[in-house]
Protein backbone atom coordinates (compact mmCIF):
# COMPACT_ATOMS: atom_id res chain seq x y z
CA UNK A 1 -3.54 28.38 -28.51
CA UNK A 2 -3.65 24.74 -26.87
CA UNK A 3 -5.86 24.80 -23.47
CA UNK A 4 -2.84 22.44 -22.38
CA UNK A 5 0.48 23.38 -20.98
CA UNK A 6 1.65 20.32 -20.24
CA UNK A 7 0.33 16.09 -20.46
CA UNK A 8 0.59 12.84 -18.91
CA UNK A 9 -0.18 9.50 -20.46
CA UNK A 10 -1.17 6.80 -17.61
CA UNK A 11 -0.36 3.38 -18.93
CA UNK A 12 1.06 0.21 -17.44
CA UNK A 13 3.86 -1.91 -18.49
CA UNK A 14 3.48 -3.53 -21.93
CA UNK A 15 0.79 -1.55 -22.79
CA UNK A 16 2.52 -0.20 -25.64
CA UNK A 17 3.33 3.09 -24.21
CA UNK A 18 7.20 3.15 -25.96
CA UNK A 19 5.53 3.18 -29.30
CA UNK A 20 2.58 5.81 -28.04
CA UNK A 21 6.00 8.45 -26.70
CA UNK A 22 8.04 8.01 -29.92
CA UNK A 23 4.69 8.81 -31.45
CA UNK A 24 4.59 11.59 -29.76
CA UNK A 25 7.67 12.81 -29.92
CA UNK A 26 7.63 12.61 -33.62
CA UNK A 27 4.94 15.56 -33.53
CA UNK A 28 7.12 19.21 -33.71
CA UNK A 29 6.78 20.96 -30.31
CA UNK A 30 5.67 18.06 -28.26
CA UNK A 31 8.37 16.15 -26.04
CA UNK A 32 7.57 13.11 -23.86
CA UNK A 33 10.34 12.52 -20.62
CA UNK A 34 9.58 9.26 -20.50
CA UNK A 35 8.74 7.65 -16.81
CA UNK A 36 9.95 10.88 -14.81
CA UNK A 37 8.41 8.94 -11.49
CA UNK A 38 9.05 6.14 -12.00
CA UNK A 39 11.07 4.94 -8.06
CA UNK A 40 13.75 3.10 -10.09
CA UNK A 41 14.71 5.22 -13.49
CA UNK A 42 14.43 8.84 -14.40
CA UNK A 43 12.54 8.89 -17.40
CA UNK A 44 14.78 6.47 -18.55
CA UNK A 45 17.16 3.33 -18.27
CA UNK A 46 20.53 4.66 -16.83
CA UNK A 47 19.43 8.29 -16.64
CA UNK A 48 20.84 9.92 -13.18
CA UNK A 49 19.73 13.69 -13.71
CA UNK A 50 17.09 15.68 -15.31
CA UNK A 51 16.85 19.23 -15.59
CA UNK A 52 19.41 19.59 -13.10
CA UNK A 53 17.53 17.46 -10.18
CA UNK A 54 18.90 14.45 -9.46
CA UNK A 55 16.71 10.79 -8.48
CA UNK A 56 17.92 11.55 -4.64
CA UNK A 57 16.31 15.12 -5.06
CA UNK A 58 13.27 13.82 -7.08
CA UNK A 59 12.73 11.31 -4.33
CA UNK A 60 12.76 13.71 -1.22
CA UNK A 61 10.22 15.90 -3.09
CA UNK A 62 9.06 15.32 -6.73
CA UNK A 63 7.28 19.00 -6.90
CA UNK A 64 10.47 20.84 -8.68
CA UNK A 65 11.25 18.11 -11.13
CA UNK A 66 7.35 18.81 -12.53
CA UNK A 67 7.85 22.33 -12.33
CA UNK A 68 11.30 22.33 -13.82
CA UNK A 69 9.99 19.96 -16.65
CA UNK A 70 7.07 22.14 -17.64
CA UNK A 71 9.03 25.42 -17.57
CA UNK A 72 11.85 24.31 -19.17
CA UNK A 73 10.50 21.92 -22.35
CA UNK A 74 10.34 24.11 -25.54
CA UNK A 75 7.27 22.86 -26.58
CA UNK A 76 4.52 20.74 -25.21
CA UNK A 77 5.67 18.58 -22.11
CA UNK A 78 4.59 15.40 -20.85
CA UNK A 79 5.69 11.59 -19.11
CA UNK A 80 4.36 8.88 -18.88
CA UNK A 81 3.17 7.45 -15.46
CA UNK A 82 2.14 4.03 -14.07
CA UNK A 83 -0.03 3.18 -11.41
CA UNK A 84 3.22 1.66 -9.43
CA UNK A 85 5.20 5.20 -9.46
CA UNK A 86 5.56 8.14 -7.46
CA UNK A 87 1.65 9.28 -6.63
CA UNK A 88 2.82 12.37 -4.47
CA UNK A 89 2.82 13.92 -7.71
CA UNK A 90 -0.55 13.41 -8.64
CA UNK A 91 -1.64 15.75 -6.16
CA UNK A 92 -0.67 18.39 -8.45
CA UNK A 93 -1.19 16.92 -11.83
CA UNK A 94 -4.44 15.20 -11.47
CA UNK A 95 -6.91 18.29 -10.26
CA UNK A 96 -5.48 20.66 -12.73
CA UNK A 97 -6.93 20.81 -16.25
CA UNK A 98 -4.25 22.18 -18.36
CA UNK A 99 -2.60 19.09 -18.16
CA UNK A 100 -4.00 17.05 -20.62
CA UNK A 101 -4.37 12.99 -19.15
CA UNK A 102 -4.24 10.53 -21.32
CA UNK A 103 -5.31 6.91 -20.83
CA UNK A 104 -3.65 3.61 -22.62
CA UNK A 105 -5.12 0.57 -21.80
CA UNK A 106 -4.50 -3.21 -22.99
CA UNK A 107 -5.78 -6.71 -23.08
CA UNK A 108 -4.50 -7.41 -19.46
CA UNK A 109 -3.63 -10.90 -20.27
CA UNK A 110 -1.88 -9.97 -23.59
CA UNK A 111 0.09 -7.57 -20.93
CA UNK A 112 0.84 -9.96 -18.32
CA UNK A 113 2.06 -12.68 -20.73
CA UNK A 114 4.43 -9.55 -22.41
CA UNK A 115 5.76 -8.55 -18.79
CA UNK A 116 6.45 -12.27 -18.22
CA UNK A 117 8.67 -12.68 -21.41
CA UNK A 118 9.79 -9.52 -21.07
CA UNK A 119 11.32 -10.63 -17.41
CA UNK A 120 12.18 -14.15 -18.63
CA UNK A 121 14.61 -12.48 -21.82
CA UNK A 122 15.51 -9.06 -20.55
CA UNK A 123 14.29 -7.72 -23.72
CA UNK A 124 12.23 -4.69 -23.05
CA UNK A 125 11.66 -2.89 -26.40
CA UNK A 126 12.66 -4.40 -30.04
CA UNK A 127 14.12 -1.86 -33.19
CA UNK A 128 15.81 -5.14 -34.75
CA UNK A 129 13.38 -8.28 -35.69
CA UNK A 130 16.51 -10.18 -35.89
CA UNK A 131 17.29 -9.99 -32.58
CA UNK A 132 14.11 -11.04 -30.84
CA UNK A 133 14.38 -13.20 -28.20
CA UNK A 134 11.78 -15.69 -27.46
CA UNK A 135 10.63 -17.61 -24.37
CA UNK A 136 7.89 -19.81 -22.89
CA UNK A 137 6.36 -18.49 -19.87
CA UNK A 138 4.18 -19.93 -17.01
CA UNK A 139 1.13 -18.20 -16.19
CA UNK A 140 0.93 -17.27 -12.42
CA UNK A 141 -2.63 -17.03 -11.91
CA UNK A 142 -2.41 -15.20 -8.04
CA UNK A 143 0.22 -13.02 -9.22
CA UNK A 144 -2.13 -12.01 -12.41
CA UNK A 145 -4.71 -11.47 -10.76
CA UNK A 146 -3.11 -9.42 -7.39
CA UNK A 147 -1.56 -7.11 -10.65
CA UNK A 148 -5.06 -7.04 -11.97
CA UNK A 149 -6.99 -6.02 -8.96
CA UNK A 150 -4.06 -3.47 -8.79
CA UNK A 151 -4.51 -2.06 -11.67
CA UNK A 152 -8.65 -1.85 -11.88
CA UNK A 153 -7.98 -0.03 -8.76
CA UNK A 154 -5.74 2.87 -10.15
CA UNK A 155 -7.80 3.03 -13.28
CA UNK A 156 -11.21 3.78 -11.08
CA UNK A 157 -9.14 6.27 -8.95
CA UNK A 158 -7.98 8.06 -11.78
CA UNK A 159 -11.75 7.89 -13.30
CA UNK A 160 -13.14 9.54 -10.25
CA UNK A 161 -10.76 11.98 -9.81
CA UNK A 162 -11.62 13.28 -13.82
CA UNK A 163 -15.51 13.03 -13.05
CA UNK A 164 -15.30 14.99 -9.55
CA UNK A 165 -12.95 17.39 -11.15
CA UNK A 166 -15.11 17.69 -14.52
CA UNK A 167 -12.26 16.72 -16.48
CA UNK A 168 -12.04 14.22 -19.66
CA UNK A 169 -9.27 11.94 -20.78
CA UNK A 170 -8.64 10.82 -24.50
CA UNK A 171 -8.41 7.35 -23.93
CA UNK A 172 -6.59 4.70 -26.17
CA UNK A 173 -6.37 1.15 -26.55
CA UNK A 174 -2.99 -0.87 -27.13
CA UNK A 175 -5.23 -1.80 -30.78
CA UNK A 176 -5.40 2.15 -31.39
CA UNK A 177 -1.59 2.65 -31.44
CA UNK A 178 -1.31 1.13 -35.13
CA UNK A 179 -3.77 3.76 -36.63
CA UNK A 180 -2.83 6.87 -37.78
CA UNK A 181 -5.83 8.65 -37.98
CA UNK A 182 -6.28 7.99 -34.20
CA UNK A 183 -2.71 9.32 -33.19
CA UNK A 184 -3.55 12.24 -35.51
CA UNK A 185 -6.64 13.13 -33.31
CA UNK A 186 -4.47 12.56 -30.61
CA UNK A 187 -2.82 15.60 -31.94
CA UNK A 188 -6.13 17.81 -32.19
CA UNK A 189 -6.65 16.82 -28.51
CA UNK A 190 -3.36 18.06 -27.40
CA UNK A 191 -4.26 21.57 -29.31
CA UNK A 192 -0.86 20.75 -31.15
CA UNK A 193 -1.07 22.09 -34.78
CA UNK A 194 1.11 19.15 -36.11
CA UNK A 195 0.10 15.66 -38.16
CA UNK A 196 1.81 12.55 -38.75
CA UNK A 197 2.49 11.53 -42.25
CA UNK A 198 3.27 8.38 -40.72
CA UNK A 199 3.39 6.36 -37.56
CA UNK A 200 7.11 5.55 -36.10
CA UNK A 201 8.02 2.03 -37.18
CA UNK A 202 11.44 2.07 -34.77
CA UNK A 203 9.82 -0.24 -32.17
CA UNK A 204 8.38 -4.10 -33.94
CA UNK A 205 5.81 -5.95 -31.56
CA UNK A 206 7.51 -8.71 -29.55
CA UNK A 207 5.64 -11.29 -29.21
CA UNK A 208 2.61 -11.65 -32.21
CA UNK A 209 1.32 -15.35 -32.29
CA UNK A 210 -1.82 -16.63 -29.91
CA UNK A 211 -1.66 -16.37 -26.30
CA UNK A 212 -1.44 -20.13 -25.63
CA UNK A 213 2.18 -20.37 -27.36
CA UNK A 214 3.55 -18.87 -25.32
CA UNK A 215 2.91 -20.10 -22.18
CA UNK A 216 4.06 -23.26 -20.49
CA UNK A 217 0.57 -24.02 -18.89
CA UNK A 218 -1.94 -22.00 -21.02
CA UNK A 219 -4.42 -24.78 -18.96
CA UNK A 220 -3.83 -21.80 -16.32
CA UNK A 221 -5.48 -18.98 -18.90
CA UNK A 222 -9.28 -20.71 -18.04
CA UNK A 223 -8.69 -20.63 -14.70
CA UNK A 224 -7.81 -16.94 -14.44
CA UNK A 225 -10.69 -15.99 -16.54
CA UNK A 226 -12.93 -17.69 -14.31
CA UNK A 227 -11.44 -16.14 -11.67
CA UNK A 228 -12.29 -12.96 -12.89
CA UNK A 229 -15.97 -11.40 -12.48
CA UNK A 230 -15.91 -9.51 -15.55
CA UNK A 231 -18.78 -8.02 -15.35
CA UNK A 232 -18.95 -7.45 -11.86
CA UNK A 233 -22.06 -9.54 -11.01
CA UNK A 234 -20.50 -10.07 -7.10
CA UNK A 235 -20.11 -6.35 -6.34
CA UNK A 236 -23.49 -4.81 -3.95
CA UNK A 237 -24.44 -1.82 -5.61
CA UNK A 238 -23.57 1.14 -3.56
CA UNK A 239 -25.57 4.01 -4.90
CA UNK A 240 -23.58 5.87 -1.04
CA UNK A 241 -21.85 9.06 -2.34
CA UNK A 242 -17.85 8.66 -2.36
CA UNK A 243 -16.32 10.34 0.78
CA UNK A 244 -13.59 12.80 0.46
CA UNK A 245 -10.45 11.79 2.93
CA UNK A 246 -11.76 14.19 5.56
CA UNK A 247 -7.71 15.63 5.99
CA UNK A 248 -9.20 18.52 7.87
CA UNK A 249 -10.28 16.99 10.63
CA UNK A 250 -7.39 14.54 11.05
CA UNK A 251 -5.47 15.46 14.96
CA UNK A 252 -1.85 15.09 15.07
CA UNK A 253 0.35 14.04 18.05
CA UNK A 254 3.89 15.13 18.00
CA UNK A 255 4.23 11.73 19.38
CA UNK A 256 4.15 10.63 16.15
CA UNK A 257 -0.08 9.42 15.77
CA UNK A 258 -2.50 10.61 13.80
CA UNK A 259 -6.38 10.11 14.46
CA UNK A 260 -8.98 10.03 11.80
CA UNK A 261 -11.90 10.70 13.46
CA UNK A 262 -15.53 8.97 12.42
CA UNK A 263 -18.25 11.55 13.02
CA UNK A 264 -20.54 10.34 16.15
CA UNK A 265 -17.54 7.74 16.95
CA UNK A 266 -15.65 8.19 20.40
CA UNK A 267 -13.84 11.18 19.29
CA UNK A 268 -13.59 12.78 22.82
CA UNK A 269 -11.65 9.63 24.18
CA UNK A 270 -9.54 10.04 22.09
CA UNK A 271 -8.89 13.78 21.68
CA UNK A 272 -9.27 13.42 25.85
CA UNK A 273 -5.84 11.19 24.99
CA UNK A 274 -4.23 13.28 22.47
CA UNK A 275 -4.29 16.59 24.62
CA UNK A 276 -1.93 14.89 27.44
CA UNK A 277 0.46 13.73 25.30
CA UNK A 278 1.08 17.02 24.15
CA UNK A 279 0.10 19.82 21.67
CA UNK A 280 -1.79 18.99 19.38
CA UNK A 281 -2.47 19.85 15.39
CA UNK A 282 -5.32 19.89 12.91
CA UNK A 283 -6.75 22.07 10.40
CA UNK A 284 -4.52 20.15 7.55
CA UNK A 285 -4.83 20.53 4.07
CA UNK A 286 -3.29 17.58 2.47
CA UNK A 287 -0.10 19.60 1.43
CA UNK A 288 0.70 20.01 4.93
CA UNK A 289 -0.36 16.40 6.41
CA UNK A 290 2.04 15.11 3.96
CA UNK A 291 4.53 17.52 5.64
CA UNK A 292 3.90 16.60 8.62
CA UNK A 293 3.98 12.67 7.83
CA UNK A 294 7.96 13.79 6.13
CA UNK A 295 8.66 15.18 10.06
CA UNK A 296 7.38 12.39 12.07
CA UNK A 297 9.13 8.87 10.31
CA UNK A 298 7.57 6.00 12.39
CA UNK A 299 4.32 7.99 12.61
CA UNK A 300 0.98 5.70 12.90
CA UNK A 301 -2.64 6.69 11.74
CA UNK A 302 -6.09 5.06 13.20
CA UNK A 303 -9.42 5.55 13.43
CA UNK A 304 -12.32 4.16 15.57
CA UNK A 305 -15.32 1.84 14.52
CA UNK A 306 -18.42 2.06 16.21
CA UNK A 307 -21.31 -0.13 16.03
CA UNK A 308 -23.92 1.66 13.78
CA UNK A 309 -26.86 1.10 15.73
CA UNK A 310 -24.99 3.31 18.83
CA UNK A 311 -23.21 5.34 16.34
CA UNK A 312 -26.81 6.01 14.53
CA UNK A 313 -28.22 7.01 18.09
CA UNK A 314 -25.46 9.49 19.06
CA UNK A 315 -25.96 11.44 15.47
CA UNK A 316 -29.47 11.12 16.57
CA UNK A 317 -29.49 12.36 20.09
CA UNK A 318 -26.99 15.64 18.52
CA UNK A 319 -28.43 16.17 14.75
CA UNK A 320 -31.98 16.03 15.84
CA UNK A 321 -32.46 15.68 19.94
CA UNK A 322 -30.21 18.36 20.61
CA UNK A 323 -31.32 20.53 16.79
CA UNK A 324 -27.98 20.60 15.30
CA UNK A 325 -29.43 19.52 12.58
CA UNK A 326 -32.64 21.72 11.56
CA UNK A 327 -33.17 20.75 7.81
CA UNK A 328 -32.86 17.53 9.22
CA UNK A 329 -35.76 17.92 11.47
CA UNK A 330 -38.16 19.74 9.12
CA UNK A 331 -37.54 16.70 7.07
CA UNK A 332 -38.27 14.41 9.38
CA UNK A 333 -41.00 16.13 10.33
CA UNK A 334 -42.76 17.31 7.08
CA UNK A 335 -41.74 13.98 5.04
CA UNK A 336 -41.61 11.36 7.54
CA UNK A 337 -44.35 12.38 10.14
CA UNK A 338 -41.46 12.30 13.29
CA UNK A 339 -43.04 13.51 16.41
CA UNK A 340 -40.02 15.39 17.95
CA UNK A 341 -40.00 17.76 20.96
CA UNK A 342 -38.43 21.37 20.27
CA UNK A 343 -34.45 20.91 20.02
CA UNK A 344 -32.29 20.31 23.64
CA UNK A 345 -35.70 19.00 25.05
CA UNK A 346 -35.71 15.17 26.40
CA UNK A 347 -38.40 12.90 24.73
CA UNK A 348 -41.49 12.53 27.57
CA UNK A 349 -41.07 8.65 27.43
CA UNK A 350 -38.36 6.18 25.91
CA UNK A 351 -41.18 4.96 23.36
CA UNK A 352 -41.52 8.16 21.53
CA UNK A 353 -37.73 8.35 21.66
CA UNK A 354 -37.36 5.35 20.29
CA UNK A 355 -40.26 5.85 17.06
CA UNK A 356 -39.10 8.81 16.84
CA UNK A 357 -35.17 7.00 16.39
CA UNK A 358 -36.58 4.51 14.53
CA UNK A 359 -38.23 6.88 11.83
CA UNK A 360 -34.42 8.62 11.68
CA UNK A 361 -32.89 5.14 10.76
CA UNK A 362 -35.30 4.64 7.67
CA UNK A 363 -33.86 8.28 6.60
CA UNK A 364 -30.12 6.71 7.44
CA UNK A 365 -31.21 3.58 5.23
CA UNK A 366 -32.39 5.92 2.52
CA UNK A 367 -29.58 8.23 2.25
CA UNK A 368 -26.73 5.52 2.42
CA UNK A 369 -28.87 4.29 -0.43
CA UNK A 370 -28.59 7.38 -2.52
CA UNK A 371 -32.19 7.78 -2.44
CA UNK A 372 -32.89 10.93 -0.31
CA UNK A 373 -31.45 13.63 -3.40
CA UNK A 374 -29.65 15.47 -0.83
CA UNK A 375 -26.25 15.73 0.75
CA UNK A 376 -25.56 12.68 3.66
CA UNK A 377 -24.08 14.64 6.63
CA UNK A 378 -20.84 12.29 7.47
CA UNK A 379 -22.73 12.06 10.63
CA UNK A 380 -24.65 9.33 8.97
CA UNK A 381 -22.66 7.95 6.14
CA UNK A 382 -22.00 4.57 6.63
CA UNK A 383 -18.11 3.45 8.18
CA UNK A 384 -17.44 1.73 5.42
CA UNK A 385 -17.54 4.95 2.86
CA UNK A 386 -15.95 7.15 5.33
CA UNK A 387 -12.66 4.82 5.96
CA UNK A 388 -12.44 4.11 2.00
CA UNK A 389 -12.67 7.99 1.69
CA UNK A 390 -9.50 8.18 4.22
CA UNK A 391 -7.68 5.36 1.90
CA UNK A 392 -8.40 7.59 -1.02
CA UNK A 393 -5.20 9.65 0.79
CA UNK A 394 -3.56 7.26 2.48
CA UNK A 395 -4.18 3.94 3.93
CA UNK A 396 -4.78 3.74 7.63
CA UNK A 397 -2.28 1.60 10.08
CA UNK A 398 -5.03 0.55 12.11
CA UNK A 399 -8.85 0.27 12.43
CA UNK A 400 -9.57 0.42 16.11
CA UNK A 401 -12.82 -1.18 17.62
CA UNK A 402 -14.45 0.83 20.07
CA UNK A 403 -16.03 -2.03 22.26
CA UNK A 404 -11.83 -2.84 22.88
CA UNK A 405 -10.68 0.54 22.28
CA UNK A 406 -8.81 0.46 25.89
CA UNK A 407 -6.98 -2.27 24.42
CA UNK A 408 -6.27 -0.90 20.88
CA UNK A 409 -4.80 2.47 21.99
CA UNK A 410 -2.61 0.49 24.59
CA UNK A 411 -1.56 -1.31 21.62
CA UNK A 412 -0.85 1.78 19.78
CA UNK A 413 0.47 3.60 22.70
CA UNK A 414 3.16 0.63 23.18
CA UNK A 415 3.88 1.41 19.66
CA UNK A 416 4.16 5.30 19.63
CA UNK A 417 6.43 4.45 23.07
CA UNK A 418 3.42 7.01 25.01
CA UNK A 419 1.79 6.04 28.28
CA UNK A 420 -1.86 4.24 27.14
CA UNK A 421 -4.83 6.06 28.07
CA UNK A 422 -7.45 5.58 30.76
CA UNK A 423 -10.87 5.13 28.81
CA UNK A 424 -13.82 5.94 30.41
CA UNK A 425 -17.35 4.49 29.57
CA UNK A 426 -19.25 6.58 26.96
CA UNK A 427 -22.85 8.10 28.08
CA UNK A 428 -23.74 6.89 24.59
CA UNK A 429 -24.06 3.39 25.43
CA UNK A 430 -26.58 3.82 28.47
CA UNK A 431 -29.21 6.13 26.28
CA UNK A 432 -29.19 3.74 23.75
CA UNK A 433 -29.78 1.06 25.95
CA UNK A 434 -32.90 2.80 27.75
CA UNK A 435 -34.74 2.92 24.46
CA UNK A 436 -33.22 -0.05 22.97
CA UNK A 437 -35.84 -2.86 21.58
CA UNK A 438 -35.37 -5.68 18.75
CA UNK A 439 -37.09 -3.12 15.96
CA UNK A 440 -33.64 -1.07 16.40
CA UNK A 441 -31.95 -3.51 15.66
CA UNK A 442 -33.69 -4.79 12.31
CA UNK A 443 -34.13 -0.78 11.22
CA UNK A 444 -29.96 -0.32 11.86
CA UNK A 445 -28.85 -3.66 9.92
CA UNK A 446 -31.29 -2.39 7.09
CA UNK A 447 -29.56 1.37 7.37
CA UNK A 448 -25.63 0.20 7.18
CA UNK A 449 -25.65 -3.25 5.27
CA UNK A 450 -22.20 -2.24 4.17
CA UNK A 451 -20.80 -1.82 7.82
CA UNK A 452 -22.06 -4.82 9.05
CA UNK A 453 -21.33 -7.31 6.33
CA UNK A 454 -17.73 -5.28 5.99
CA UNK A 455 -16.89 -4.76 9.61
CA UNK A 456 -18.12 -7.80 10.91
CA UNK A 457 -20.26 -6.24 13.20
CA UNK A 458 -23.19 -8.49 14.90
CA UNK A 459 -26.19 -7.62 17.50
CA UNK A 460 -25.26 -4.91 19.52
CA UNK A 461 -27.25 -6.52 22.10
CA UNK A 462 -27.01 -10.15 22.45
């Protein structure tokens, strides 16, 4: 019995997935729907209903079309998906392992010319040779490479999500579709008991012949390659653990905002805020945020940057002054030779605060590195992983600074139509300063490259 009740094949267009689905579909007991998410068809061209849900229905909530699709197929079920279609869905598909994923890649240059031509003739797939129609293209090289950096994206989402999961794709390349032996094992992966004799010869490739024919200005193909860092030589390592979106702690207005808070950020001032415009929510799962987002159309989401050198010194102060924090402190102690006084007890004088701060922002440096072997509290990941970790559900509408945060929330308050809030100063900024010396400085730029070179952030003392 197959360890799969159901499948998805991610591709993009002119990849070739057509040819992989009729492949597919020639196997006994497996059906492919075709692009089932897809914001402009239903699984196919002119298609208005499937499975008794219509692309109005689909579009509100795409949950029962799955469910109706996988109960429903006699056989094996599956679609096709592209990184352009509905990703509610993946929500559901993604973290469960008996649906099989499969991954179809391409040349993304041979697939950009195709989509071109394909646009430019209105031909989409070819069963006749006779009646192939033929163009000359012009290479766009922004519009390549904006579809490109698109694209890379999806694919390392979609690679992360297998590894965290402990999942495993069979992955193909456009090359693969012409061998049978490779469809075949296709097959064994699926757990389906059914071979090919022979590959489906329905669909003839569009446009053989070398790149350069078929473009207008193939000048423009050097340029795009250089263009692209293929190996990733600009890219700074980040050996930082990945972030997860941190729904849980997101606060909900019913006026229609949503805060992601940063730990050690000004999270009272804003919570302060939240609580007198109202009730408030949190404790989300991602199910329910997304819920909550459908009830509240013109809703906005934020967060707040600090700087890292007073955001390192407030999860200082609470992880270690204060002993939230005791592994922390044994570690600190035992490993790093801190001299700390017993936990909720002041430092005698603002120099053995201050080695003792400076010792904790070697750790910081060390764990945002991916060097310390254990788990980095999101006290003291860096910004930067913490706000890519809230993209990973859902873009943010703002990034609020904290040193203009009065002015940011006004903004935001102006936009939610809610009276702005009065911010107060936080008690952070005058410990720091009474310890603060050029060595802090140095030690935090070391600790949170990232948030500094991404954030812009300079001295915070000038």
């Amino acid at each position: 019995m197959s360890r799969f009740h159901s499948f998805v094949v991610f591709a993009e267009m002119r990849t070739g997935s057509n040819l992989l689905e009729a492949n597919l579909n020639a196997l006994p007991g497996v059906h492919s729907h075709g692009e089932v998410f897809n914001r402009y068809i239903l699984g196919k061209k002119d298609r208005t209903e499937l499975f008794g849900i219509t692309m109005e229905e689909r579009d509100r909530d795409p949950r029962p079309l799955l469910r109706k699709l996988r109960e429903e197929t006699d056989g094996l079920p599956g679609f096709r998906f592209f990184h352009d279609h509905d990703l509610r869905i993946l929500d559901d598909v993604l973290p469960d392992p008996g649906c099989a994923k499969i991954i179809l890649t391409r040349n993304p240059v041979e697939s950009y010319v195709s989509w071109k031509i394909a646009q430019a003739t209105d031909q989409w797939k070819l069963t006749n040779p006779k009646r192939l129609k033929t163009a000359k293209v012009r290479f766009d090289v922004p519009e390549f490479l904006k579809l490109l950096q698109d694209i890379q994206a999806f694919q390392l989402f979609l690679l992360n999500a297998l590894q965290t999961t402990g999942q495993t794709a069979f992955y193909l390349d456009y090359d693969d579709l012409g061998s049978l032996e490779v469809i075949n094992g296709l097959a064994a992966f699926l757990g389906v008991e059914a071979r090919l004799k022979s590959l489906d010869d329905t669909l003839k490739k569009q446009n053989p012949g070398p790149l350069e024919d078929k473009l207008e200005n193939p000048e423009a193909l050097a340029e795009a390659i250089a263009a692209i860092d293929v190996f990733n030589l600009g890219r700074t390592p980040s050996f930082e653990p990945r972030r997860a979106a941190g729904v849980p702690n997101a606060l909900a207005s019913e006026a229609g905002l949503l805060f992601f808070p940063i730990r050690s950020g000004p999270e009272a001032a804003v919570r302060d805020w939240f609580a007198g415009l109202g009730a408030v929510t949190e404790g989300f799962e991602q199910k329910t945020l997304r819920q909550w987002k459908r009830r509240h159309p013109g809703h906005r989401s934020f967060t707040v940057l600090r700087h890292p050198l007073l955001r390192a010194h407030a999860a200082f102060r609470r992880k270690i002054v204060m002993g939230e924090a005791q592994d922390l402190r044994r570690i600190l102690i035992n490993g790093f030779l801190a001299e700390l006084q017993p936990p909720g007890e002041p430092f005698a004088t603002a120099s053995a605060e201050r080695a003792a701060f400076l010792i904790f922002l070697t750790y910081c440096r060390l764990a945002t590195g991916g060097q310390t072997g254990s788990r980095v509290d999101p006290s003291l990941a860096s910004q930067t992983a913490l706000v890519q970790g809230m993209a990973g559900f859902q873009p943010l509408d703002h990034l609020l600074r904290e040193d203009r945060l009065a002015e940011g929330l006004a903004a935001l308050a102006a936009e939610a139509g809610v009276p702005p809030p009065a911010v107060t100063p936080d008690p952070a900024e005058a410990a720091l300063l009474s310890i603060w010396d050029e060595t802090l400085e140095t030690a935090a730029a070391e600790a949170y490259q990232r948030d500094y070179m991404g954030f812009g952030f300079t001295r915070w003392r000038t």
